[in-house]
C-alpha atoms as a PDB file:
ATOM      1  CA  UNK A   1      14.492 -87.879-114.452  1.00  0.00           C
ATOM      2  CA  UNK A   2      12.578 -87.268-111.441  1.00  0.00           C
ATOM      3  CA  UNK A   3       9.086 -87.748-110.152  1.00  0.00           C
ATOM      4  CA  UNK A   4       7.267 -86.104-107.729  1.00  0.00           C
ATOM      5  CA  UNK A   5       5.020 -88.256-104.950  1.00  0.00           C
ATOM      6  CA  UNK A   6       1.276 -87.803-105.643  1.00  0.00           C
ATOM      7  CA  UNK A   7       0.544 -87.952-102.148  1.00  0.00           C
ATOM      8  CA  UNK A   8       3.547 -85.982 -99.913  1.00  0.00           C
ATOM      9  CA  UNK A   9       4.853 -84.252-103.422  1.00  0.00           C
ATOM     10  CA  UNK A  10       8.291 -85.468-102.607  1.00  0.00           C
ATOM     11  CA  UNK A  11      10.482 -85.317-105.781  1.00  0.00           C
ATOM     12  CA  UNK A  12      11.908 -88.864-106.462  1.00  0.00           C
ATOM     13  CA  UNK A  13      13.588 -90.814-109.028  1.00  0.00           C
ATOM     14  CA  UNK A  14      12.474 -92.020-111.919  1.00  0.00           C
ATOM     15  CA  UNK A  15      13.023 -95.345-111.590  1.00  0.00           C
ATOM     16  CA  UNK A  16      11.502 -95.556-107.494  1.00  0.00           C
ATOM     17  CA  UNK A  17       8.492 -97.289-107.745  1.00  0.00           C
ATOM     18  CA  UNK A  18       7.393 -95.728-103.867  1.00  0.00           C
ATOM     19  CA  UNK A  19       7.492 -92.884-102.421  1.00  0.00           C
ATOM     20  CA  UNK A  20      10.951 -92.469-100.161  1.00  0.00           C
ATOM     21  CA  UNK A  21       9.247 -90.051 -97.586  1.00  0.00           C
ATOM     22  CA  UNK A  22       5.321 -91.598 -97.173  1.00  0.00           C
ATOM     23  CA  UNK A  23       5.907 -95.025 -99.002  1.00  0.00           C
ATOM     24  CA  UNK A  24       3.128 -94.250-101.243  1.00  0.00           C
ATOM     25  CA  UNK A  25       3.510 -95.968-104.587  1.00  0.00           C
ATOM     26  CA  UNK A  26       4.599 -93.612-107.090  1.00  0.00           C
ATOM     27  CA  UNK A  27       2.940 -93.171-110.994  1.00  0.00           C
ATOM     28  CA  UNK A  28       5.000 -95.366-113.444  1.00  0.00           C
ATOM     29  CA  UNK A  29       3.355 -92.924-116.141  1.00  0.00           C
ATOM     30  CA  UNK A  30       5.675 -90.610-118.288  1.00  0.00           C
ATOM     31  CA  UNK A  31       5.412 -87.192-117.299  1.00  0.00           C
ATOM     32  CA  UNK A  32       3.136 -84.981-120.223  1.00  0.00           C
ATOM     33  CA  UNK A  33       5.928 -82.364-120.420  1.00  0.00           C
ATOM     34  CA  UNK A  34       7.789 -85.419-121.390  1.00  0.00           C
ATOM     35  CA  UNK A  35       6.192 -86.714-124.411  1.00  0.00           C
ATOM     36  CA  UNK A  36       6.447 -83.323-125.573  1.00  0.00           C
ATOM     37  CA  UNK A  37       9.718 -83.019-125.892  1.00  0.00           C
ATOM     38  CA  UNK A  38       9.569 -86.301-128.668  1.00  0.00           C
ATOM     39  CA  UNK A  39       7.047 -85.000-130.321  1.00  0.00           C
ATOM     40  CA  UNK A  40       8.362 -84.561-133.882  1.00  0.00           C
ATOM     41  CA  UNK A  41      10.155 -81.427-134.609  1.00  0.00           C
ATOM     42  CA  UNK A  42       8.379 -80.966-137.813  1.00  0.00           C
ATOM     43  CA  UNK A  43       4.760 -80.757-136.065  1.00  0.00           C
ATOM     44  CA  UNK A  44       6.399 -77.741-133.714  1.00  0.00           C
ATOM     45  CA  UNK A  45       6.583 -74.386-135.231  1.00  0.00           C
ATOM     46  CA  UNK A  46       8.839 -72.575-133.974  1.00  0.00           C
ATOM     47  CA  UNK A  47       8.031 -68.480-132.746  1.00  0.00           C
ATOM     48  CA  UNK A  48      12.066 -67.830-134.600  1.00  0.00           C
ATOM     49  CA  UNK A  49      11.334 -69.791-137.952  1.00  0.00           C
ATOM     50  CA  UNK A  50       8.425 -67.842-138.575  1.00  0.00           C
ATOM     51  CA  UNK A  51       8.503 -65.567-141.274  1.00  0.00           C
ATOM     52  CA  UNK A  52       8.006 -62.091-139.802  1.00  0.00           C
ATOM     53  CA  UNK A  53       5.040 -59.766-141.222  1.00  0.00           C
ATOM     54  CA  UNK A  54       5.627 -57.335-143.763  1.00  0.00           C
ATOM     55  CA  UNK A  55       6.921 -54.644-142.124  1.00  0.00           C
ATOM     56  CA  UNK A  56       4.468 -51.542-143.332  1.00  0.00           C
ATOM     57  CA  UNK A  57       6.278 -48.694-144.355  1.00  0.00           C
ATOM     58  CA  UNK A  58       7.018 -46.381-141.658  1.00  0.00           C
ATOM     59  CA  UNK A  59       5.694 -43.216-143.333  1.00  0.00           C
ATOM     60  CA  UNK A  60       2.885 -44.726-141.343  1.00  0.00           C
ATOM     61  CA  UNK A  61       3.940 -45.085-137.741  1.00  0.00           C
ATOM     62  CA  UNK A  62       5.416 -41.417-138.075  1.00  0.00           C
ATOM     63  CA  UNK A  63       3.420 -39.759-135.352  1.00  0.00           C
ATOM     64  CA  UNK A  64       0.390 -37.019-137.418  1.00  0.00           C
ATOM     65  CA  UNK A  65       1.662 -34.295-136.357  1.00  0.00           C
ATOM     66  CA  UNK A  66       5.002 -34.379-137.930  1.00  0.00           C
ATOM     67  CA  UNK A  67       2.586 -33.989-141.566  1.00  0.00           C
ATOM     68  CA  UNK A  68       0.652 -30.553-140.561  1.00  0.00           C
ATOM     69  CA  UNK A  69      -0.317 -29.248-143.543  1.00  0.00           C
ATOM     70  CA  UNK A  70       1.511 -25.652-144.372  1.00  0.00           C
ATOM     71  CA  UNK A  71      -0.096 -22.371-143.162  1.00  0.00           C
ATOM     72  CA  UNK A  72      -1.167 -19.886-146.028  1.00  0.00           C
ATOM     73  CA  UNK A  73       1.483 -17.312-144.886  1.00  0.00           C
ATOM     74  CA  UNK A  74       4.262 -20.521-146.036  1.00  0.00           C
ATOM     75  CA  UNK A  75       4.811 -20.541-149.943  1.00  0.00           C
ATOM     76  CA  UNK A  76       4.695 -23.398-151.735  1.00  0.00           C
ATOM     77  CA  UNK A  77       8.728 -22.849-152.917  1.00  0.00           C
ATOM     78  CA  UNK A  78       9.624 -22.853-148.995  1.00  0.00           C
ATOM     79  CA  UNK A  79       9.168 -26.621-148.763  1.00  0.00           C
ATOM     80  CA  UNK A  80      11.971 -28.748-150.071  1.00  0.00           C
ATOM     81  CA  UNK A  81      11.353 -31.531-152.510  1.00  0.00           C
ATOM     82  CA  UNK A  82      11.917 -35.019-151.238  1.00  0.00           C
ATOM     83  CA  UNK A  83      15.182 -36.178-151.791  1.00  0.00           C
ATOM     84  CA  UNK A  84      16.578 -39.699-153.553  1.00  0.00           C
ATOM     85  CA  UNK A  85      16.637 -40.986-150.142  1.00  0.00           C
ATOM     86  CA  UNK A  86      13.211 -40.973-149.647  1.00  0.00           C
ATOM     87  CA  UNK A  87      12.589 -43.780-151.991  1.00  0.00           C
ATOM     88  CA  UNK A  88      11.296 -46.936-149.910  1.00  0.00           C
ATOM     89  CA  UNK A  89      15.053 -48.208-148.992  1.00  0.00           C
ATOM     90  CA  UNK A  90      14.766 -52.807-149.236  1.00  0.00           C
ATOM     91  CA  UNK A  91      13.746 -53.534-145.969  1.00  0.00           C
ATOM     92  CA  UNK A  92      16.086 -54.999-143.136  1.00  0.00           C
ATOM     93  CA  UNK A  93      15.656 -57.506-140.237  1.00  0.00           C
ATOM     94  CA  UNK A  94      14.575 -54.565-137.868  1.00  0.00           C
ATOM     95  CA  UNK A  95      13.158 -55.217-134.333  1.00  0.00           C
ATOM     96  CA  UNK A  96       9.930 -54.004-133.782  1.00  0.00           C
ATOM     97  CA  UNK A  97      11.261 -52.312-130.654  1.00  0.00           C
ATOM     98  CA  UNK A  98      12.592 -50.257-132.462  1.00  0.00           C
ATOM     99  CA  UNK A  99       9.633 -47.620-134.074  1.00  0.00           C
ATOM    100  CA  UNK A 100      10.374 -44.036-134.981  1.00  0.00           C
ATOM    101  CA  UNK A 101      10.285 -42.129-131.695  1.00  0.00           C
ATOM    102  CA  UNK A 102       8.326 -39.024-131.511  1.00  0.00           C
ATOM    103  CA  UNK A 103      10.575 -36.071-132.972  1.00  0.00           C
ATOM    104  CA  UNK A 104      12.881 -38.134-134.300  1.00  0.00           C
ATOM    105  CA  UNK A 105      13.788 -37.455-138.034  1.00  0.00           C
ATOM    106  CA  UNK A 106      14.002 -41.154-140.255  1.00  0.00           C
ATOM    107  CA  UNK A 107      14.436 -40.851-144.027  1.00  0.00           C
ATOM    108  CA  UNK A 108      10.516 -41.047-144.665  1.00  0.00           C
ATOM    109  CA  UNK A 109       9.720 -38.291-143.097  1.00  0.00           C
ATOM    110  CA  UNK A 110       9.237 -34.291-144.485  1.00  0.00           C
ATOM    111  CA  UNK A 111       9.848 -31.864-141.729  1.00  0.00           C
ATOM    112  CA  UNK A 112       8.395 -28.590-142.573  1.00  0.00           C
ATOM    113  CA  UNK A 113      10.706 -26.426-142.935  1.00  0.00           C
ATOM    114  CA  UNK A 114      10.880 -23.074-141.515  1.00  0.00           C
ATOM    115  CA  UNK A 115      10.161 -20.289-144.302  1.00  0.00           C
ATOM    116  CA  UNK A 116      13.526 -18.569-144.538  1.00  0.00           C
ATOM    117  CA  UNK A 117      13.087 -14.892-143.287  1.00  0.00           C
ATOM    118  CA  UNK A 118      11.735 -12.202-145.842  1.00  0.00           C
ATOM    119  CA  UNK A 119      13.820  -9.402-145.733  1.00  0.00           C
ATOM    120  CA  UNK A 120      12.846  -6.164-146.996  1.00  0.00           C
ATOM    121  CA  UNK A 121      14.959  -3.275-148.170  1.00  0.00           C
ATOM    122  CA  UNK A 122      14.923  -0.596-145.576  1.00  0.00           C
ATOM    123  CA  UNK A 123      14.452   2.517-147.878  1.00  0.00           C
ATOM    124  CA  UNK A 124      17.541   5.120-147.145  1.00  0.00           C
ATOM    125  CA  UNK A 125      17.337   7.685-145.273  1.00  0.00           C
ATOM    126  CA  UNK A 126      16.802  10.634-147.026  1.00  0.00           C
ATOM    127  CA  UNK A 127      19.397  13.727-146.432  1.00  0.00           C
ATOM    128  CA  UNK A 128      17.839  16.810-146.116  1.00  0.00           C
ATOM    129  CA  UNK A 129      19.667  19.721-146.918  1.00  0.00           C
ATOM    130  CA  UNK A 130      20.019  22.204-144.091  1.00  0.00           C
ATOM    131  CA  UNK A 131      18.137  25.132-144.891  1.00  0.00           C
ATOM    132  CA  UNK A 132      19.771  27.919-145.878  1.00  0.00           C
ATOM    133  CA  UNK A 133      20.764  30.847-143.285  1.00  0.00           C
ATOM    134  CA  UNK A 134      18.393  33.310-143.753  1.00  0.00           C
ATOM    135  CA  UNK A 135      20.292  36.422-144.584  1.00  0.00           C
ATOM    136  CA  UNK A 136      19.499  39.540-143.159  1.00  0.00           C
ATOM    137  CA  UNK A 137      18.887  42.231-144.602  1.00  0.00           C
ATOM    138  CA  UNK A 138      19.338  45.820-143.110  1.00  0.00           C
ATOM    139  CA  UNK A 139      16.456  48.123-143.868  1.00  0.00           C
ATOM    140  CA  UNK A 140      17.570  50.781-146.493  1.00  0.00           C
ATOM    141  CA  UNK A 141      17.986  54.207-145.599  1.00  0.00           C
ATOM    142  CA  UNK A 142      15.844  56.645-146.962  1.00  0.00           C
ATOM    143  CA  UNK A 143      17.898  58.946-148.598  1.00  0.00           C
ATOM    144  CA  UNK A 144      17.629  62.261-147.117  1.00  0.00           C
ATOM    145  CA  UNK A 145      18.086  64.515-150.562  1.00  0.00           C
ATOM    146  CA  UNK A 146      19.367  67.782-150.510  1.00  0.00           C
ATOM    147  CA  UNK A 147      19.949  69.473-153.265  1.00  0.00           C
ATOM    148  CA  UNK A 148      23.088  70.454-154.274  1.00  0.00           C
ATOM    149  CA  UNK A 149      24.729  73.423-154.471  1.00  0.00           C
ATOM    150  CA  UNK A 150      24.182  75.399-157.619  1.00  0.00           C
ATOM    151  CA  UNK A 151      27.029  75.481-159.963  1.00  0.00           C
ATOM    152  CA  UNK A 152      28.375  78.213-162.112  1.00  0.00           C
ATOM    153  CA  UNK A 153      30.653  78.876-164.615  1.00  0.00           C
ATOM    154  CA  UNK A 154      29.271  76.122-167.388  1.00  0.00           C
ATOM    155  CA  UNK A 155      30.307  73.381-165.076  1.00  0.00           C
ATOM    156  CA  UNK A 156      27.971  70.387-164.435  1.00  0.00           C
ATOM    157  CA  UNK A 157      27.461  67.706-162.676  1.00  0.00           C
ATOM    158  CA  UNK A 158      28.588  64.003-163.272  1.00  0.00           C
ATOM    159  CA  UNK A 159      25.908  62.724-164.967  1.00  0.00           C
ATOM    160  CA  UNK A 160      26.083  59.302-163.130  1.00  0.00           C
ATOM    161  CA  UNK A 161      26.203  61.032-160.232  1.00  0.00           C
ATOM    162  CA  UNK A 162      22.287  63.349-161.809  1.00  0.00           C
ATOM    163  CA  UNK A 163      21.291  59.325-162.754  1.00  0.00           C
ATOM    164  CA  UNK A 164      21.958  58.209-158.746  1.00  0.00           C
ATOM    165  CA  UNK A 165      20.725  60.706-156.744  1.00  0.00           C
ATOM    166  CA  UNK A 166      17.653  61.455-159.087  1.00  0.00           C
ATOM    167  CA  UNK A 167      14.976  59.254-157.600  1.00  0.00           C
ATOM    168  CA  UNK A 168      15.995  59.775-154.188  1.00  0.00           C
ATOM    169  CA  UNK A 169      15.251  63.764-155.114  1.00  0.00           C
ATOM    170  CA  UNK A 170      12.195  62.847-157.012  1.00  0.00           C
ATOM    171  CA  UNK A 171      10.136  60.694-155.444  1.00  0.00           C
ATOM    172  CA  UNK A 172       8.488  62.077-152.552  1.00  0.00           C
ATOM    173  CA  UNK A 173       5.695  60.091-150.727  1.00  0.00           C
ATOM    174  CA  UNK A 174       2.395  62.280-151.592  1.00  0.00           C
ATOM    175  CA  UNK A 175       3.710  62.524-155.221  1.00  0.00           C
ATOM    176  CA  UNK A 176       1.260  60.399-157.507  1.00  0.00           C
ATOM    177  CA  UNK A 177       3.930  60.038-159.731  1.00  0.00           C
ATOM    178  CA  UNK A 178       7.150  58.173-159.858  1.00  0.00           C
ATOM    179  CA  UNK A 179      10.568  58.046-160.854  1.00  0.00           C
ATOM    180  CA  UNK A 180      12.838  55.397-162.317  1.00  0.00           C
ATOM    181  CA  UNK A 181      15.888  55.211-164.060  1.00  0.00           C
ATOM    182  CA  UNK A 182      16.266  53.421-167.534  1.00  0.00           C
ATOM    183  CA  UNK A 183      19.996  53.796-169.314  1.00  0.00           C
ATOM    184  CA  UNK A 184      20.506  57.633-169.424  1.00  0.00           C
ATOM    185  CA  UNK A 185      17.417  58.630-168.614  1.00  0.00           C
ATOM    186  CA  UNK A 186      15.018  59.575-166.001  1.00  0.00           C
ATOM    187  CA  UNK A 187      11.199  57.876-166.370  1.00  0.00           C
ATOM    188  CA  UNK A 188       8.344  59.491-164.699  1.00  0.00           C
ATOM    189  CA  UNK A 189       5.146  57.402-165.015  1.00  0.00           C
ATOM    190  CA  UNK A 190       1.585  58.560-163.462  1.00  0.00           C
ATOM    191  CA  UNK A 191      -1.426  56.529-163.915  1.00  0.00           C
ATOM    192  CA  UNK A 192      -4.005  59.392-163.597  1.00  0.00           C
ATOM    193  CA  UNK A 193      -7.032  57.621-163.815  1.00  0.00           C
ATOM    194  CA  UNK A 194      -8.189  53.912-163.201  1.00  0.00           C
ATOM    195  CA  UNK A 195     -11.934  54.747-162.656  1.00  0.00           C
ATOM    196  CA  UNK A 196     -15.191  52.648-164.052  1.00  0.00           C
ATOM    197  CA  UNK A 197     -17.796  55.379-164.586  1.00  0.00           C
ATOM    198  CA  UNK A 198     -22.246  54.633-164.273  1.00  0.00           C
ATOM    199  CA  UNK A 199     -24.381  56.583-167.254  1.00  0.00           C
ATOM    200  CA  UNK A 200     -28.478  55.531-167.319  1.00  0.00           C
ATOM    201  CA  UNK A 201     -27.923  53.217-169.733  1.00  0.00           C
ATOM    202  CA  UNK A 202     -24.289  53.125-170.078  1.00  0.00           C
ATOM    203  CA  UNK A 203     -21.383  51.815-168.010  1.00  0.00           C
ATOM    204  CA  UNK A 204     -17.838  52.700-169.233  1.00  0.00           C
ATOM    205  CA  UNK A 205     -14.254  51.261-167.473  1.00  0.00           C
ATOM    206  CA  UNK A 206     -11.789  54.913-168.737  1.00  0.00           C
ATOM    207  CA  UNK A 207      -7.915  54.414-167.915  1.00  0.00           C
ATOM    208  CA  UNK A 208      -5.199  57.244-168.605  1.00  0.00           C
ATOM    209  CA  UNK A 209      -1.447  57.334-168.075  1.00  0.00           C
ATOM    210  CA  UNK A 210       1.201  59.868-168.967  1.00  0.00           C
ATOM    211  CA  UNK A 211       4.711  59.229-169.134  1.00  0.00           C
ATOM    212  CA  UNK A 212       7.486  61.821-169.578  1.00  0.00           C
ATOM    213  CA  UNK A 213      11.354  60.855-170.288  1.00  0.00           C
ATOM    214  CA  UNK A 214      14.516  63.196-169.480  1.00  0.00           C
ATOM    215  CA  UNK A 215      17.261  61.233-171.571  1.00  0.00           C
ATOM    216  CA  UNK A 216      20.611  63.022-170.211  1.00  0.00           C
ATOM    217  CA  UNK A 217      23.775  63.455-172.906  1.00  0.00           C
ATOM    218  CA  UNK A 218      27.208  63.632-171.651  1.00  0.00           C
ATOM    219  CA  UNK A 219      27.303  67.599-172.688  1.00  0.00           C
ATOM    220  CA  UNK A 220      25.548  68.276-169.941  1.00  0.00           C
ATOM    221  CA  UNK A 221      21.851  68.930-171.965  1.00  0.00           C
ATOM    222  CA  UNK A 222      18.864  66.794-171.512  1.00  0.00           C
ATOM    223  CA  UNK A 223      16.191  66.549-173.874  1.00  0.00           C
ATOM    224  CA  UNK A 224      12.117  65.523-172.941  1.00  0.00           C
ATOM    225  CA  UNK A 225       9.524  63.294-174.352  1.00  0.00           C
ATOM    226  CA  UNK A 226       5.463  62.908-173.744  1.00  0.00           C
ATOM    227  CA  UNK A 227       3.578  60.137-173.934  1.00  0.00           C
ATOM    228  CA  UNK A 228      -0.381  59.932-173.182  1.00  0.00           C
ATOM    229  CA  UNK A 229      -2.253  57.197-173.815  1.00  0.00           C
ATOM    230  CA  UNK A 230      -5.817  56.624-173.466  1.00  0.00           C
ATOM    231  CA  UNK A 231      -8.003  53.425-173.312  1.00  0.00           C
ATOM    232  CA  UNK A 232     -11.495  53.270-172.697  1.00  0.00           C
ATOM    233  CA  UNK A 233     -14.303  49.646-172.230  1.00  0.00           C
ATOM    234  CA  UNK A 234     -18.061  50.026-172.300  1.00  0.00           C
ATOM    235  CA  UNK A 235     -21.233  48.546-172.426  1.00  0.00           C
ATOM    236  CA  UNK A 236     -24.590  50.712-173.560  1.00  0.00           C
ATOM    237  CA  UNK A 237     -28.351  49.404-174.046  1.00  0.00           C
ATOM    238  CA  UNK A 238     -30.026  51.882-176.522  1.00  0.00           C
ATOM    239  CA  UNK A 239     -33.758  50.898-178.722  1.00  0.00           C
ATOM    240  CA  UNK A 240     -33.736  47.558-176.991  1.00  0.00           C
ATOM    241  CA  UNK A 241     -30.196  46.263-178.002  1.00  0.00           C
ATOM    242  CA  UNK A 242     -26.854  46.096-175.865  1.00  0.00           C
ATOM    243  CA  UNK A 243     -23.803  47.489-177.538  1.00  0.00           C
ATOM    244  CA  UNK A 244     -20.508  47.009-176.894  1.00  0.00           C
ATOM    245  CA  UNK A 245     -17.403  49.238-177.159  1.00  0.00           C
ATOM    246  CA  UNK A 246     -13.925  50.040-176.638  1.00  0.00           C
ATOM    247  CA  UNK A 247     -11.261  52.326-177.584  1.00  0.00           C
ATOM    248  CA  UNK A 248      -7.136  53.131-177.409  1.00  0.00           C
ATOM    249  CA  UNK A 249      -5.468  56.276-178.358  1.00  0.00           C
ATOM    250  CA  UNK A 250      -1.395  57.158-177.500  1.00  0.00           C
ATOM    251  CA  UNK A 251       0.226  60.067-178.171  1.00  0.00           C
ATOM    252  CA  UNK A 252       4.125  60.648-178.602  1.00  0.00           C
ATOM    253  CA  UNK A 253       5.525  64.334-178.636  1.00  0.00           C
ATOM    254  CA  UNK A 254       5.871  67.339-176.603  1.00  0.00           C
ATOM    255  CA  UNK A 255       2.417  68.594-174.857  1.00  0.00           C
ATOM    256  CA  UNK A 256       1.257  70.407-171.645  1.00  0.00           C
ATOM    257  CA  UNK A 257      -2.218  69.104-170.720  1.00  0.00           C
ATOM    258  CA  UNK A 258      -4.150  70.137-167.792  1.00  0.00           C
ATOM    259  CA  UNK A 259      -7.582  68.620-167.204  1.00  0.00           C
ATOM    260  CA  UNK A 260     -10.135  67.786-164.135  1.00  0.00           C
ATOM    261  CA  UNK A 261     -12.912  64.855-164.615  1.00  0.00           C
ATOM    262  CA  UNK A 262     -15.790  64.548-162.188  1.00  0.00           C
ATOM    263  CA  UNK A 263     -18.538  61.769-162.849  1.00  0.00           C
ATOM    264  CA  UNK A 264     -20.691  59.069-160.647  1.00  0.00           C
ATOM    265  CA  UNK A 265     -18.902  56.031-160.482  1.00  0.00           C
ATOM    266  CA  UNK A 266     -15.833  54.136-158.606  1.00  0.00           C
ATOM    267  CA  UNK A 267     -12.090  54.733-158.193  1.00  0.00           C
ATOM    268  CA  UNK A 268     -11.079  51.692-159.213  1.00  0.00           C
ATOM    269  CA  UNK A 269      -7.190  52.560-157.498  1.00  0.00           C
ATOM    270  CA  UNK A 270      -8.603  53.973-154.167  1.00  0.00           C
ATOM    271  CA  UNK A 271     -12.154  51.930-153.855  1.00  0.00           C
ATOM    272  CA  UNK A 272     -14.119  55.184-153.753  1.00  0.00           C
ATOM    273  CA  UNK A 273     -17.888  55.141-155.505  1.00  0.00           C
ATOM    274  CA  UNK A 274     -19.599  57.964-155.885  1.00  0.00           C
ATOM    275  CA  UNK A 275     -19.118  61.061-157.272  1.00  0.00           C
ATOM    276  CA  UNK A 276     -15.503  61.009-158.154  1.00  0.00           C
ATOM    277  CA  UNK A 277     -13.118  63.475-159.563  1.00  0.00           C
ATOM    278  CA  UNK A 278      -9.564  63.246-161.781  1.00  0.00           C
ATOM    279  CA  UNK A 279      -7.191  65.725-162.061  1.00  0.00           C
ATOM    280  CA  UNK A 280      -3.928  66.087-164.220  1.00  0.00           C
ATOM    281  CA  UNK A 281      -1.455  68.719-164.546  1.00  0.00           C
ATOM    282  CA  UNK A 282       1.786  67.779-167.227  1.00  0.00           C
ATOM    283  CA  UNK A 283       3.212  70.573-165.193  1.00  0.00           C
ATOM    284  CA  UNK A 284       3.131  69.469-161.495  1.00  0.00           C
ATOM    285  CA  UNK A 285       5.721  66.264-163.713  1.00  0.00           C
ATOM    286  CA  UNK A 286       7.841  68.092-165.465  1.00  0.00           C
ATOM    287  CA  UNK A 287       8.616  71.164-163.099  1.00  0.00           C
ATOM    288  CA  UNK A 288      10.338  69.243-160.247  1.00  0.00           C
ATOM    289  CA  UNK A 289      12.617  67.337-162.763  1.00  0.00           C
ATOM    290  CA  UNK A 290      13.822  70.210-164.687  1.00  0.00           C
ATOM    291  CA  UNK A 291      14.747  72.198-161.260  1.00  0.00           C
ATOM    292  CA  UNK A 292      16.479  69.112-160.207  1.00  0.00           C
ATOM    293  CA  UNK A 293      18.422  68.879-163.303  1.00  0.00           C
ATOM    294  CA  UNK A 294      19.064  72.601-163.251  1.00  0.00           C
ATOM    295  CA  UNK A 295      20.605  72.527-159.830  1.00  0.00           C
ATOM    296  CA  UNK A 296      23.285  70.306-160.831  1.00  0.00           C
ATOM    297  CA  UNK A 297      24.279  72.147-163.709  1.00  0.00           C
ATOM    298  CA  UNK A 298      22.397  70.648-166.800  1.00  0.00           C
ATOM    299  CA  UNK A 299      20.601  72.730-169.485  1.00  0.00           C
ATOM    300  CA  UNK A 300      17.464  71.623-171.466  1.00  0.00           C
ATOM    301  CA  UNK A 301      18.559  71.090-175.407  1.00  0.00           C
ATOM    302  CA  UNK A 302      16.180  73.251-177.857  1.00  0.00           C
END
């Protein structure tokens, strides 16, 4: 053991009862860090026999932000559910040194997990058909008709060669009429009159049409058919009271009419109001189809 000299500090031994550098005499008292050391081991409680603290569990020392709560736009199926592992595990002799660092994953925590993608059918592109070429058309020829050359000696002319060529001889622009061609026969329809006609106390809506049909036979002989037909719509106040009327009539045969109409009122086919006037003539209908049939070597039956 060694002393120290209370006067130079010298160290000396134990057992030197003066100082070896100054001669002072030296304290024959026991050093205090010496009766320490026999103090009885069972008073002294050691820092390493101490029972350490109940660790907490460490769900607690995980740093706050690794438990943000889940945005709105995060369903509640995108989070995991904790697995086995989670359950508090018996704890171990761990140094307290060593905490959960700061983005480091331990078995208490829940990292949010990102919500997988959302992917969303992209609709197929639709194929559009390419539009059709537009064709085009050449703009008929007006058929120039000349009539043919008259034929003798009982011979005639094909008669679907009459059937062709008739409304290209027929139908002349100015004509009010027209021609068509239905089976074997030729169809001439005129609408005559289309005209809504003013009285004092009477307004009347008068239609007329006439129709005449050449039905060819393969003797070279035609035969003809009239049809008139008449319809007529009014409205008249007499004594206070408003009648109304109307009327049809059609007639089927062979006629000749001529007529001329002339009242106050409107053309219903032209627009013209005023005094307006009708006239009709079976004639100026049939004359130009019986030449025409004529010239090509066809004879009217009966």
């Amino acid at each position: 053991m060694t002393s120290f000299c209370s006067n130079c500090g010298t160290p000396n031994d134990s057992a030197a009862r003066f100082c070896g550098n100054c001669g002072a005499p030296l304290a024959q008292t026991q050093p205090q860090y010496a009766q320490q050391m026999y103090e009885p081991p069972a008073q002294q409680q050691p820092q390493a026999q101490q029972q350490p603290p109940a660790q907490q569990p460490i769900v607690q020392q995980v740093p706050p932000q690794q438990y943000t709560q889940p945005q709105q736009a995060v369903q509640p199926q995108h989070y995991a559910q904790p697995q086995q592992s989670a359950q508090p595990q018996p704890q171990t002799q761990q140094p307290y040194a060593q905490l959960p660092v700061q983005g480091t994953q331990n078995h208490m925590s829940f990292p949010q997990q990102a919500p997988p993608p959302i992917y969303t059918q992209q609709p197929a592109p639709q194929q559009y058909a390419q539009p059709p070429v537009q064709q085009q058309y050449s703009q008929p020829v007006q058929q120039q008709y000349a009539p043919p050359v008259q034929m003798g000696g009982g011979a005639y002319a094909d008669i679907n060669t009459v059937l062709m060529q008739a409304p290209g001889a027929l139908n002349i622009p100015g004509r009010p009429w027209a021609v068509t061609i239905e089976g074997a026969s030729i169809v001439a329809r005129w609408n005559w009159m289309d005209a809504t006609f003013f009285a004092p106390h009477e307004v009347t809506d008068e239609t007329r049409r006439y129709t005449f049909t050449v039905t060819l036979s393969e003797n070279g002989t035609w035969k003809e058919i009239d049809v008139t037909e008449k319809k007529s719509a009014g409205i008249k106040m007499s004594g206070g009271k408003i009648g109304f009327g109307s009327s049809s009539s059609t007639f089927k045969g062979k006629t000749n009419q001529k007529s001329y109409s002339l009242g106050m009122g409107q053309n219903n086919q032209t627009g013209q109001a005023g005094l307006i006037g009708f006239k009709f003539d079976t004639t100026s209908v049939k004359q130009p189809i019986r030449d025409y049939l004529t010239s090509q070597g066809w004879k009217k039956r009966g």
